[in-house]
Protein backbone atom coordinates (compact mmCIF):
# COMPACT_ATOMS: atom_id res chain seq x y z
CA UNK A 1 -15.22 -16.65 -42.21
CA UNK A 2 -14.09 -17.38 -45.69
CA UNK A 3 -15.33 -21.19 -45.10
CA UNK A 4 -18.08 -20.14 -44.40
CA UNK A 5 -19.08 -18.31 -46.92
CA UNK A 6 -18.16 -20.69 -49.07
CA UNK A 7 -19.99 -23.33 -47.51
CA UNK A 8 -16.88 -25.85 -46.67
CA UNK A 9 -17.52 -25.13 -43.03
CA UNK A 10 -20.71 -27.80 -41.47
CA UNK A 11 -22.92 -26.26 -39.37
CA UNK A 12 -25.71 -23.60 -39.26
CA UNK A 13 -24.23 -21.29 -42.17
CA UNK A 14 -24.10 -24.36 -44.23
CA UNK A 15 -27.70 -25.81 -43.46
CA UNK A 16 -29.55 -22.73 -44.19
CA UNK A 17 -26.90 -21.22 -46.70
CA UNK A 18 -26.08 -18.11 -45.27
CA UNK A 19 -24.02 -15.84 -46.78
CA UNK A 20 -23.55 -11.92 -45.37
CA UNK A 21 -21.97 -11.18 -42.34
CA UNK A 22 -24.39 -8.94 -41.10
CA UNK A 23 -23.66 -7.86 -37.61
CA UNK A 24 -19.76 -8.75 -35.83
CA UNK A 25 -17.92 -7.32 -32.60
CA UNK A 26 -13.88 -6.97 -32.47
CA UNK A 27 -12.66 -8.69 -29.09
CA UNK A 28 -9.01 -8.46 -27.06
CA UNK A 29 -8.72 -12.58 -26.67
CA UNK A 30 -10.57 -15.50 -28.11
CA UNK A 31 -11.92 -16.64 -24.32
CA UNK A 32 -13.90 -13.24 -24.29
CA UNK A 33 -15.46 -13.41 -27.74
CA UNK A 34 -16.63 -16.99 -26.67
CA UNK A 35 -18.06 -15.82 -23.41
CA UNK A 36 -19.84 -12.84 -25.63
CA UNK A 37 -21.04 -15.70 -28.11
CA UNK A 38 -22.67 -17.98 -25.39
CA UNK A 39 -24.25 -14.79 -23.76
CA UNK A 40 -25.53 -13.61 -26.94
CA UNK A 41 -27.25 -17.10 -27.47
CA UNK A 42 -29.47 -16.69 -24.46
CA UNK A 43 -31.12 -13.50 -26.08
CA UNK A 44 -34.21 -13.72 -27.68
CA UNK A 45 -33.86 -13.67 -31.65
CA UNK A 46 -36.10 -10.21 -31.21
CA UNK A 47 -33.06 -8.37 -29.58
CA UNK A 48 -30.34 -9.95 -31.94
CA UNK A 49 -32.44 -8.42 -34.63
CA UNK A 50 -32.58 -5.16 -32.93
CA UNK A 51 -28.73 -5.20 -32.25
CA UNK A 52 -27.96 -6.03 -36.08
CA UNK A 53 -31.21 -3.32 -37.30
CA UNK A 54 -28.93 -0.80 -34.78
CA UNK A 55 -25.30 -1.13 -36.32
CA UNK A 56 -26.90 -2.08 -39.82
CA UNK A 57 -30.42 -1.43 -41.04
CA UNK A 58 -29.49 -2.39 -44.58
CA UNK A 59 -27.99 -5.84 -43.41
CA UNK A 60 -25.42 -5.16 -45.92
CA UNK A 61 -22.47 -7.98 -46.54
CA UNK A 62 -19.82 -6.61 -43.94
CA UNK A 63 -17.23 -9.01 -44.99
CA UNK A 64 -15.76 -6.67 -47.68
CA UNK A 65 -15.16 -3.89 -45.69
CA UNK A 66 -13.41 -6.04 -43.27
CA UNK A 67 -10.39 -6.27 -45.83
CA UNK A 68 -10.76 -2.21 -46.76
CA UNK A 69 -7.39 -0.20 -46.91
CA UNK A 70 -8.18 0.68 -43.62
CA UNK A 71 -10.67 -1.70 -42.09
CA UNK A 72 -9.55 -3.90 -39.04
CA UNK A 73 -7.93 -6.56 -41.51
CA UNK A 74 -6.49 -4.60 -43.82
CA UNK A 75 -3.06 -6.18 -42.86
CA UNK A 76 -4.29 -9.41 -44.35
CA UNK A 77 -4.53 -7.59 -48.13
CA UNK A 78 -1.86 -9.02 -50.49
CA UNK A 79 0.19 -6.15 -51.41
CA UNK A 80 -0.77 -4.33 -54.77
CA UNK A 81 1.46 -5.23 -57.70
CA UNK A 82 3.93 -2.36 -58.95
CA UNK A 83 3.32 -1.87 -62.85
């Protein structure tokens, strides 16, 4: 995610410089987020807005709360220094 955000990643983020991660599901193994991904891409962009506008009306960036004390990735936070 962090390439592509940054924009070292090619592809679609890249060309059209897209930033926020709006809109993302939590899976149990890699083979069924990829089947969710190619399902999602036979949708019509009408219901992927609807299914963003749902979880996130704002569109706020997502990303940050990804690495929250408690948010799904938390356990990829470097630890806090001691003073």
């Amino acid at each position: 995610m962090a390439q592509h955000r940054d924009g070292t990643l090619g592809g679609f983020t890249k060309r059209y410089g897209v930033k926020r991660l709006v809109w993302f599901e939590f899976h149990d193994s890699i083979v069924t987020a990829i089947q969710r991904e190619k399902s999602l891409k036979k949708y019509k962009r009408d219901w992927k807005v609807t299914l963003v506008e749902r979880e996130n009306p704002k569109r706020a960036d997502l990303f940050p709360s990804l690495f929250i004390e408690e948010g799904p990735l938390a356990h990829l936070q470097p630890p806090e220094p001691h003073l």
